[in-house]
PDB file of N, CA and C in Angstrom:
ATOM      1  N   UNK A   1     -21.245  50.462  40.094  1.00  0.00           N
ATOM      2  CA  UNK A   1     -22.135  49.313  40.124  1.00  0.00           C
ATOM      3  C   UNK A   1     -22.331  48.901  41.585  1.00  0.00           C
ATOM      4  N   UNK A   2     -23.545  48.510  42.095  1.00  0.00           N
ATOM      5  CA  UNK A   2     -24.320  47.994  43.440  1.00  0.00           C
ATOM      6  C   UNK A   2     -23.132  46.990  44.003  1.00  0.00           C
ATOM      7  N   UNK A   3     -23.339  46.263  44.880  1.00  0.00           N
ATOM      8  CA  UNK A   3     -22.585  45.068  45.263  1.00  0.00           C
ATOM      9  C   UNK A   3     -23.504  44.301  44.855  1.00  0.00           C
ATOM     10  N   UNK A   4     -24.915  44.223  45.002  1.00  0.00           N
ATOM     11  CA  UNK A   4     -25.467  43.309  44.679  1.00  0.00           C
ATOM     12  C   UNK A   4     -25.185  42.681  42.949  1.00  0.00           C
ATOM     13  N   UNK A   5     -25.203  43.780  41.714  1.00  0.00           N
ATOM     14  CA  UNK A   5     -25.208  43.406  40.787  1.00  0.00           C
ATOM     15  C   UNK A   5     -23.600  43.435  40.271  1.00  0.00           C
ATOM     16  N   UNK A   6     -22.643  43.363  41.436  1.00  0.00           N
ATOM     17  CA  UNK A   6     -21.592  42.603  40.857  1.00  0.00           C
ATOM     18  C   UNK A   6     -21.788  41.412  41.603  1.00  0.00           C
ATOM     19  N   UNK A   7     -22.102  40.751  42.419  1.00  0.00           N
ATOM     20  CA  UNK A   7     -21.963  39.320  43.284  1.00  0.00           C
ATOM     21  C   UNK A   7     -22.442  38.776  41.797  1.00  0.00           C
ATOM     22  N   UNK A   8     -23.964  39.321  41.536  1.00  0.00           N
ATOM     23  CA  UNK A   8     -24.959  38.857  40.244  1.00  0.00           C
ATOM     24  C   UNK A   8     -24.198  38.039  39.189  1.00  0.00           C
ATOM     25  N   UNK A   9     -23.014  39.194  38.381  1.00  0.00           N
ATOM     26  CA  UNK A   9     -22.300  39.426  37.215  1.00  0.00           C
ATOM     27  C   UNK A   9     -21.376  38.408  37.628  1.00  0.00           C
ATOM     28  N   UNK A  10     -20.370  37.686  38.640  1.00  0.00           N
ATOM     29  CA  UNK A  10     -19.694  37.030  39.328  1.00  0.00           C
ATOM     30  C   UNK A  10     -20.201  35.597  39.086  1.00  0.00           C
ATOM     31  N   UNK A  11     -21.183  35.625  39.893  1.00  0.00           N
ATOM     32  CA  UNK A  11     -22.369  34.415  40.024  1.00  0.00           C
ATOM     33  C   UNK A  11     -22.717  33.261  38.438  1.00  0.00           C
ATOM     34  N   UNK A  12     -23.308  34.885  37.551  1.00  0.00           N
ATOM     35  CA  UNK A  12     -23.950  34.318  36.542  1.00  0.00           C
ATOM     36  C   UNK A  12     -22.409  33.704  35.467  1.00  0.00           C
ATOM     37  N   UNK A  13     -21.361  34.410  35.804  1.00  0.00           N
ATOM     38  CA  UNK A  13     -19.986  34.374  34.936  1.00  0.00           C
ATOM     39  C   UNK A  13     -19.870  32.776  35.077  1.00  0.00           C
ATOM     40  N   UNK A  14     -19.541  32.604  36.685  1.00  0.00           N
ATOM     41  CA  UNK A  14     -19.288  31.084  36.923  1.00  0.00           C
ATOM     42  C   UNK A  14     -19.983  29.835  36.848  1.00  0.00           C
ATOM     43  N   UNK A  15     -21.740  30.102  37.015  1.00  0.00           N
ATOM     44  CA  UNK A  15     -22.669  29.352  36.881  1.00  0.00           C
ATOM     45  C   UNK A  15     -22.497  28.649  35.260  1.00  0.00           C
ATOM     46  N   UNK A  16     -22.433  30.126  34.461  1.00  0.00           N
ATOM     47  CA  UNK A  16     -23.047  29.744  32.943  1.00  0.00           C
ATOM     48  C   UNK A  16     -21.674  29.124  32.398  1.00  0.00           C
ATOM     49  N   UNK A  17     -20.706  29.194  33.207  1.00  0.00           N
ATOM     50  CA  UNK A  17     -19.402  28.719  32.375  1.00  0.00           C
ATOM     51  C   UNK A  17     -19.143  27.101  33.041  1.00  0.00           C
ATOM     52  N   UNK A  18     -19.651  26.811  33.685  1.00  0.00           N
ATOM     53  CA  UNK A  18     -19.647  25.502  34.415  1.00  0.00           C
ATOM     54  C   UNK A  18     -20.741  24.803  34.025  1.00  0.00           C
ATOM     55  N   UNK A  19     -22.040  25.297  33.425  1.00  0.00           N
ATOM     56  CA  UNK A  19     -22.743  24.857  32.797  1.00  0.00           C
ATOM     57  C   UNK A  19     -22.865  24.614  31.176  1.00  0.00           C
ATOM     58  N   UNK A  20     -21.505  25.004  30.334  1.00  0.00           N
ATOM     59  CA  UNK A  20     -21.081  25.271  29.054  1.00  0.00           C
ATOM     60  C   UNK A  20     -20.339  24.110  28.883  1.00  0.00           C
ATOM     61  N   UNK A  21     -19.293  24.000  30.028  1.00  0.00           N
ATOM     62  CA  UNK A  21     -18.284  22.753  30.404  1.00  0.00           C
ATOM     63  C   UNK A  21     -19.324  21.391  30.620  1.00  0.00           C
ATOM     64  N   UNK A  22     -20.461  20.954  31.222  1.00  0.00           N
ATOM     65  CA  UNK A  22     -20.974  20.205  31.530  1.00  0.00           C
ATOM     66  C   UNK A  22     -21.697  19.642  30.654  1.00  0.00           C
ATOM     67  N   UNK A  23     -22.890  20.575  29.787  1.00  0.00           N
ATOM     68  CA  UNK A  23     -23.948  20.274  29.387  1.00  0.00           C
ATOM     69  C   UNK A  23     -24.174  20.609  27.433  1.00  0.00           C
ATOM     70  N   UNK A  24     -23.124  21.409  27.054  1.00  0.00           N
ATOM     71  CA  UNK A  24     -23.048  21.626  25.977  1.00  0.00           C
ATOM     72  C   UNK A  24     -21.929  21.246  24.798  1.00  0.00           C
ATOM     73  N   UNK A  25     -22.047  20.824  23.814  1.00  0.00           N
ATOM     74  CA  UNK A  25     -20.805  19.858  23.251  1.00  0.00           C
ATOM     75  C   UNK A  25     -21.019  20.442  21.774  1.00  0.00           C
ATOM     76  N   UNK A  26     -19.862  21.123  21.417  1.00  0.00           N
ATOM     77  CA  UNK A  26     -19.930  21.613  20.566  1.00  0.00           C
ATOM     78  C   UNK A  26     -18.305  21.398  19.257  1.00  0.00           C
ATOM     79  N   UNK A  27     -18.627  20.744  18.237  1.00  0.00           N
ATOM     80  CA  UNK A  27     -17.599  20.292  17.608  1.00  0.00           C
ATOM     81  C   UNK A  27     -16.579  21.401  17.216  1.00  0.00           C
ATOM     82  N   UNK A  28     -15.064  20.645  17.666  1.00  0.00           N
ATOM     83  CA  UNK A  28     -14.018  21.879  17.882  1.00  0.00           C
ATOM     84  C   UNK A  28     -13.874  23.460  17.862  1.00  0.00           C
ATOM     85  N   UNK A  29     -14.775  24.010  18.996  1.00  0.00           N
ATOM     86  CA  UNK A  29     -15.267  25.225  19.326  1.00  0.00           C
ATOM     87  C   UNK A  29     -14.536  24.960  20.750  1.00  0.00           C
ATOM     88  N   UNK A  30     -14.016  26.259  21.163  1.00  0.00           N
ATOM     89  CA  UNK A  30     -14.382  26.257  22.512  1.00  0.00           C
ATOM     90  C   UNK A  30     -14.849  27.839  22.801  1.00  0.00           C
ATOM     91  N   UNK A  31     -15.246  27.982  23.506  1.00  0.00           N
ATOM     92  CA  UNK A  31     -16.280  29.218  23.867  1.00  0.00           C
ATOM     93  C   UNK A  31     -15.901  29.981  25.676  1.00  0.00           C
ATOM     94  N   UNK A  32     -15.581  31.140  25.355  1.00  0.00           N
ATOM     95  CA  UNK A  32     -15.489  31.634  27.272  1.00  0.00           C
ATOM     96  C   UNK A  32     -16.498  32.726  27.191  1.00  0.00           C
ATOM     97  N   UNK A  33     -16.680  33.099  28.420  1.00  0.00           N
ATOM     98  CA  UNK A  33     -17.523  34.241  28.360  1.00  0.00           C
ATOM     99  C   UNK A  33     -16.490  35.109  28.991  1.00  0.00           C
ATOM    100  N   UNK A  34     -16.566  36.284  28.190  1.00  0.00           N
ATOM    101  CA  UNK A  34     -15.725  37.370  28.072  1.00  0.00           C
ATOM    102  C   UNK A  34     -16.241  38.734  29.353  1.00  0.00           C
ATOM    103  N   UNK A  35     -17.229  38.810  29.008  1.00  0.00           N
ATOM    104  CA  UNK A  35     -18.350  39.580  29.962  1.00  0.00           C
ATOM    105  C   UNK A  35     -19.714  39.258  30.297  1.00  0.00           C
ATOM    106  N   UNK A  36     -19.974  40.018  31.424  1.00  0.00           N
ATOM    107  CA  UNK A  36     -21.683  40.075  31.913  1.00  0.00           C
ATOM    108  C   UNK A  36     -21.903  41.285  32.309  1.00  0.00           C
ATOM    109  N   UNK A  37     -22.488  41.898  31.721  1.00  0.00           N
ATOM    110  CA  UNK A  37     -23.896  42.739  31.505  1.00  0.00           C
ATOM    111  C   UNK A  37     -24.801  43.166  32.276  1.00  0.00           C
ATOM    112  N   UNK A  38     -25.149  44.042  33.081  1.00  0.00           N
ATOM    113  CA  UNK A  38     -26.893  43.687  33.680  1.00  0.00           C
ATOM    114  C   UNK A  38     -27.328  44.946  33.372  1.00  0.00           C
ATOM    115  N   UNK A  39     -28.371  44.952  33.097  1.00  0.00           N
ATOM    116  CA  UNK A  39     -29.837  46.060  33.159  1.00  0.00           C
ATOM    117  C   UNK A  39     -29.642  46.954  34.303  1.00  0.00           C
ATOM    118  N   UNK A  40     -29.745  48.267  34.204  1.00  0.00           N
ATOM    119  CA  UNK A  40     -29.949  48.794  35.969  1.00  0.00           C
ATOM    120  C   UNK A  40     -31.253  47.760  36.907  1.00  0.00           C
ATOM    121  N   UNK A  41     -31.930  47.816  36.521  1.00  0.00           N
ATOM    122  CA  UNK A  41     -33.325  46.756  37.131  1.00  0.00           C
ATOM    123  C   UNK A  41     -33.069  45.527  37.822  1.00  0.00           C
ATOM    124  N   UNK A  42     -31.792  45.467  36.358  1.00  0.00           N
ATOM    125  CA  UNK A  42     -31.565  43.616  36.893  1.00  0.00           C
ATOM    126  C   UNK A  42     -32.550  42.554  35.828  1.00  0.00           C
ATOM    127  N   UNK A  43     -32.927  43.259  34.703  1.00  0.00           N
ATOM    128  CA  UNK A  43     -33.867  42.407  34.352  1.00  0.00           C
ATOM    129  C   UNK A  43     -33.250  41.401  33.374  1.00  0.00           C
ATOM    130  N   UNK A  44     -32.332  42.126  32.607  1.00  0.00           N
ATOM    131  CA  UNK A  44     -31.484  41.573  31.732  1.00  0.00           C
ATOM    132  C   UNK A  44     -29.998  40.985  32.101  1.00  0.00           C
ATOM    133  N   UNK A  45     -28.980  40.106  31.394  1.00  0.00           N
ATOM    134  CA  UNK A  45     -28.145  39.842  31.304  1.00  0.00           C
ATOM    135  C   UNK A  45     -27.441  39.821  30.342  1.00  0.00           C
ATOM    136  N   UNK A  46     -26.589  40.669  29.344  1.00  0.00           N
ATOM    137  CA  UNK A  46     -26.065  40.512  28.190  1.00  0.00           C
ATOM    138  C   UNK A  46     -24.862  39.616  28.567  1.00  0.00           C
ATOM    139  N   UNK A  47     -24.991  38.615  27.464  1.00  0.00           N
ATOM    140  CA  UNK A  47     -23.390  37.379  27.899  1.00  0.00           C
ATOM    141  C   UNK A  47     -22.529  37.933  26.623  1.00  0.00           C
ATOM    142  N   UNK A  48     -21.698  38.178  27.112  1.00  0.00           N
ATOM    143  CA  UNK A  48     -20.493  38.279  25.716  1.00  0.00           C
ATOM    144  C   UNK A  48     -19.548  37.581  25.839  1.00  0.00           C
ATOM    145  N   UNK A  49     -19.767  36.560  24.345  1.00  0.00           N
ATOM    146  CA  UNK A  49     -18.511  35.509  24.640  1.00  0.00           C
ATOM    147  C   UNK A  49     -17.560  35.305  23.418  1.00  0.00           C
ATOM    148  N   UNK A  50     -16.292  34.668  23.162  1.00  0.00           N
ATOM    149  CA  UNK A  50     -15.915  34.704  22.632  1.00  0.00           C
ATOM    150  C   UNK A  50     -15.650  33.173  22.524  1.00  0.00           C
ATOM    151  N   UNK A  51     -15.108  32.815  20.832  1.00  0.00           N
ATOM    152  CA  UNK A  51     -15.512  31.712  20.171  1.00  0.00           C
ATOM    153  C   UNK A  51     -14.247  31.599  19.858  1.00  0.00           C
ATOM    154  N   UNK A  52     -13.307  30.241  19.850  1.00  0.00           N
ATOM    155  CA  UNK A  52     -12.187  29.863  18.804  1.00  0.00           C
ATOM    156  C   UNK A  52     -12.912  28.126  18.348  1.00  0.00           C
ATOM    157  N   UNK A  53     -12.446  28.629  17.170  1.00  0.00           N
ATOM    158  CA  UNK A  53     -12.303  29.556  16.244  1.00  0.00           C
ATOM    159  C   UNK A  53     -12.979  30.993  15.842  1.00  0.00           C
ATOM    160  N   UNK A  54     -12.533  31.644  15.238  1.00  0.00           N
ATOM    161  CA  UNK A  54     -13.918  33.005  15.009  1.00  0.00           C
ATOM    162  C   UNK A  54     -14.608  32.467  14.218  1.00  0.00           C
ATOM    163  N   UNK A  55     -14.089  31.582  12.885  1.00  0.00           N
ATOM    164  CA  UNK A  55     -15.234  31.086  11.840  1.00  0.00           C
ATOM    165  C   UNK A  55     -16.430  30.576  12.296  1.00  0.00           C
ATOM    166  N   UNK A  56     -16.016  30.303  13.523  1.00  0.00           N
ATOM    167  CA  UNK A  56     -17.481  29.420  14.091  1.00  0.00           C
ATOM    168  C   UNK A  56     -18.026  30.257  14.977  1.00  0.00           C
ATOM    169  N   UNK A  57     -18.232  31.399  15.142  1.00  0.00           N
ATOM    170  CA  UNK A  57     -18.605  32.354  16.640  1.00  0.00           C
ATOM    171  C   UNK A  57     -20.144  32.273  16.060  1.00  0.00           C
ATOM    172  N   UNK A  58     -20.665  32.654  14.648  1.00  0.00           N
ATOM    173  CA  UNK A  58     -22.116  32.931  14.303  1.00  0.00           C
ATOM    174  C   UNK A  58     -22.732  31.819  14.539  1.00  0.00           C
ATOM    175  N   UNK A  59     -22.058  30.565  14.208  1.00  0.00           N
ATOM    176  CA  UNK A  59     -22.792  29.203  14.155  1.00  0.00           C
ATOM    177  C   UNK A  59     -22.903  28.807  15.578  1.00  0.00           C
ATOM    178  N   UNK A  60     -21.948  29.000  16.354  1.00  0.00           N
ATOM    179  CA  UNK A  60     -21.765  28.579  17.971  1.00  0.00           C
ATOM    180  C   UNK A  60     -23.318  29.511  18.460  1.00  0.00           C
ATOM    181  N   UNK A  61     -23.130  31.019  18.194  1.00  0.00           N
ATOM    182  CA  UNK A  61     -23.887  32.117  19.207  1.00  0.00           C
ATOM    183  C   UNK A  61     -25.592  31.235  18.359  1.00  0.00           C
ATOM    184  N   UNK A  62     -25.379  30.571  16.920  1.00  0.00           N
ATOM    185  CA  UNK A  62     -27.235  30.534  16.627  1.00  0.00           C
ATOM    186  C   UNK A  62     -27.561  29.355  17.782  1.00  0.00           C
ATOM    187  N   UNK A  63     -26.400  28.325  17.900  1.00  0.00           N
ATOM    188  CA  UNK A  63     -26.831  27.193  18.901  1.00  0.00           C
ATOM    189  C   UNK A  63     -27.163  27.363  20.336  1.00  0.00           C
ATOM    190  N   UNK A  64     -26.483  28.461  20.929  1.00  0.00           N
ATOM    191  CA  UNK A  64     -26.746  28.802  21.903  1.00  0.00           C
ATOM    192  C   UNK A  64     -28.018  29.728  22.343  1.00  0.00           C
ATOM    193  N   UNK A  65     -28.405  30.577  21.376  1.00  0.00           N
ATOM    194  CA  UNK A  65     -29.652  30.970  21.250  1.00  0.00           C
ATOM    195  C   UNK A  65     -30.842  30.395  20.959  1.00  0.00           C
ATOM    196  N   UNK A  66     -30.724  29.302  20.430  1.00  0.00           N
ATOM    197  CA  UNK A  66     -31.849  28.395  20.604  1.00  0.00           C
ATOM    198  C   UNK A  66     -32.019  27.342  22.118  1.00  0.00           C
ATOM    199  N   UNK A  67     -30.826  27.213  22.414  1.00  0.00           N
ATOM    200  CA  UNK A  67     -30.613  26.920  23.661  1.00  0.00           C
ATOM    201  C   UNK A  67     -31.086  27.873  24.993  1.00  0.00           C
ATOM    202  N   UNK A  68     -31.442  29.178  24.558  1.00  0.00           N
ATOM    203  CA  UNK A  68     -31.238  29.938  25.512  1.00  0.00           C
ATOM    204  C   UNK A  68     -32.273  29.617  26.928  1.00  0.00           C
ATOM    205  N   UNK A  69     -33.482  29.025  26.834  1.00  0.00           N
ATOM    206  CA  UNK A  69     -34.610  28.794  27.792  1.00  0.00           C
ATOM    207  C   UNK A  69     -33.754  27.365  28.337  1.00  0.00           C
ATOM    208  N   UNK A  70     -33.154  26.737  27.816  1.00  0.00           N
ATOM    209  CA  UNK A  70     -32.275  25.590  28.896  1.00  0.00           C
ATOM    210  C   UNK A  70     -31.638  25.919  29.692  1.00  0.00           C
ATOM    211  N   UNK A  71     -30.765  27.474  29.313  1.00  0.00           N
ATOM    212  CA  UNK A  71     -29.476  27.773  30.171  1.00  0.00           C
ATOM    213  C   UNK A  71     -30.297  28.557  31.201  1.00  0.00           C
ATOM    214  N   UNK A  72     -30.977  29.805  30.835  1.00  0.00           N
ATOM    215  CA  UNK A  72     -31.763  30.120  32.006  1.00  0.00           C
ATOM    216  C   UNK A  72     -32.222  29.630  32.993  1.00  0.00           C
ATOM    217  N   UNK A  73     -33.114  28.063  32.141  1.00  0.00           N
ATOM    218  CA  UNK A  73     -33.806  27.417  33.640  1.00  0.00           C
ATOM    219  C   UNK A  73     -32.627  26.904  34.362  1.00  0.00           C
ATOM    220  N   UNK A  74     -32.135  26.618  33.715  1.00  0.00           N
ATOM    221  CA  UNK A  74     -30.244  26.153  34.688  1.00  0.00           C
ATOM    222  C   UNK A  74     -30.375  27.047  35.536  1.00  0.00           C
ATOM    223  N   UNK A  75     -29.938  28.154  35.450  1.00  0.00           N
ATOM    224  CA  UNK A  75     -29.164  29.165  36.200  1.00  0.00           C
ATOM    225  C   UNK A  75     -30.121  29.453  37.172  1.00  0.00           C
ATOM    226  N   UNK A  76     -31.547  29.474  36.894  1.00  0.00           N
ATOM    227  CA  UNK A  76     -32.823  29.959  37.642  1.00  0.00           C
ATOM    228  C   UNK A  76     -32.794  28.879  38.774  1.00  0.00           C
ATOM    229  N   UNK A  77     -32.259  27.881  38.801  1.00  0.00           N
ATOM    230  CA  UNK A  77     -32.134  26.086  39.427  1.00  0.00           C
ATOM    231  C   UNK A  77     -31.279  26.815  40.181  1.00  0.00           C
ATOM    232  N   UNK A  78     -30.467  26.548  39.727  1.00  0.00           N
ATOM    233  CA  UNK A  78     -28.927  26.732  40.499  1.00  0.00           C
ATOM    234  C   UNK A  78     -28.531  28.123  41.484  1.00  0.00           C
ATOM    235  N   UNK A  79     -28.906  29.253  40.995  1.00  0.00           N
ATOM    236  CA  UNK A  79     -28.347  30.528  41.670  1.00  0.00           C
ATOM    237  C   UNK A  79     -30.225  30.952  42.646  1.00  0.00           C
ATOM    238  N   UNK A  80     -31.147  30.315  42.451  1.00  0.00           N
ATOM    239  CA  UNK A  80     -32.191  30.693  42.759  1.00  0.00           C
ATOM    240  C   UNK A  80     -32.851  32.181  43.451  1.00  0.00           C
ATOM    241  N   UNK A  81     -32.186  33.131  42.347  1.00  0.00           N
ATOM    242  CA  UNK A  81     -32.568  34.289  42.466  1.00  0.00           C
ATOM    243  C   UNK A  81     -33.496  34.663  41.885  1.00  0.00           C
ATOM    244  N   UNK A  82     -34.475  35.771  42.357  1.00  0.00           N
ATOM    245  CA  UNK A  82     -35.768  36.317  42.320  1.00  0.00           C
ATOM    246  C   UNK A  82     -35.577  37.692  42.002  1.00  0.00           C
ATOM    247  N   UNK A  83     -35.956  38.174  40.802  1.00  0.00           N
ATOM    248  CA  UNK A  83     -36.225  37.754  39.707  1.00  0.00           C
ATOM    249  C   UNK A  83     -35.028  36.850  38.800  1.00  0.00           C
ATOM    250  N   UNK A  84     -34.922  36.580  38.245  1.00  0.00           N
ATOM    251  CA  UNK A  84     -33.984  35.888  37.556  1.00  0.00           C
ATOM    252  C   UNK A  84     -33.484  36.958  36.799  1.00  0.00           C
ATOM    253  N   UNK A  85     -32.385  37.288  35.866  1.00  0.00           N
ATOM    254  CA  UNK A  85     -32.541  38.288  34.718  1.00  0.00           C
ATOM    255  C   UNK A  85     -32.465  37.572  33.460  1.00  0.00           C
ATOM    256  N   UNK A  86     -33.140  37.601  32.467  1.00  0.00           N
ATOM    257  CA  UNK A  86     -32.912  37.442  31.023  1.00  0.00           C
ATOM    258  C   UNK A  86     -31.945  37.365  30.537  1.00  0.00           C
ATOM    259  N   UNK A  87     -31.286  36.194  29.944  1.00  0.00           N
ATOM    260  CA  UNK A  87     -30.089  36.167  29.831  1.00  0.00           C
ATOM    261  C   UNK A  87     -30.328  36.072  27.926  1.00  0.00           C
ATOM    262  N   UNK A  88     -29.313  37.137  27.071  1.00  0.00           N
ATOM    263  CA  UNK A  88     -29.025  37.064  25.807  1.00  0.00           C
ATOM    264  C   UNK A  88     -27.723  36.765  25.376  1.00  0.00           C
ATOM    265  N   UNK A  89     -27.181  36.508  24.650  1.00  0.00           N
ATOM    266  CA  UNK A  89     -26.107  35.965  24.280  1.00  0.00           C
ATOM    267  C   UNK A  89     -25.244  37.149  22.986  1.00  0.00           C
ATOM    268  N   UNK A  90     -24.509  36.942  23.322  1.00  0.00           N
ATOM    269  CA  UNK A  90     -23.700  38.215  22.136  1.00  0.00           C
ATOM    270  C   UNK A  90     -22.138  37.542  21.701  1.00  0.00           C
ATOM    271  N   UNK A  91     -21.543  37.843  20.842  1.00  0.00           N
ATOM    272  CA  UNK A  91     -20.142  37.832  20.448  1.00  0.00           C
ATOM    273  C   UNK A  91     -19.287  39.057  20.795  1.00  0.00           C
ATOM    274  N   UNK A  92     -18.627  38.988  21.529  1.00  0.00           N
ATOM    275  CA  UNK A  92     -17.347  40.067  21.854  1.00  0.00           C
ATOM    276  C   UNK A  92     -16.403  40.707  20.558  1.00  0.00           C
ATOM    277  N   UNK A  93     -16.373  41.530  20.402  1.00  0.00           N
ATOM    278  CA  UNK A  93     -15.971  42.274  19.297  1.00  0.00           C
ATOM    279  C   UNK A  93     -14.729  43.266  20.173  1.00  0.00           C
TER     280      UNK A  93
END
């Protein structure tokens, strides 16, 4: 992997997890992100996170996917990189 698209993978790890802690409130869940992902391009970001409880990982990952154009413009704010990559959300298995 580039240096650039590990600083990326680094970046987006700490951004989106400081922005999970801040801005999202989710009843007795807590949520980490396990991994990051990128596209060779850079276009994408797969987030893989993991959920405690597990009973709640499907219900946590639908909230966060509807969420997903909030967390982006976050991250697009905050890390102000060009292009941004697409960020999707996944459960760690």
């Amino acid at each position: 992997m580039k240096y650039r698209s590990l600083r990326l993978v680094k970046l987006i790890k700490t951004e989106l997890s400081n922005i999970f802690l801040r801005e999202i409130e989710l009843e007795n869940s807590l949520i980490t992100i396990e991994d990051v992902e990128l596209s060779e391009n850079l276009s994408e970001a797969r987030i893989k996170l993991a959920v405690f409880p597990e009973s709640k990982g499907q219900e946590v990952l639908k909230v966060l996917k509807r969420k997903r154009s909030f967390f982006q413009d976050k991250l697009t704010r905050k890390l102000n990189i060009k292009p941004m990559p697409r960020i999707k959300f996944f459960l760690a298995r």
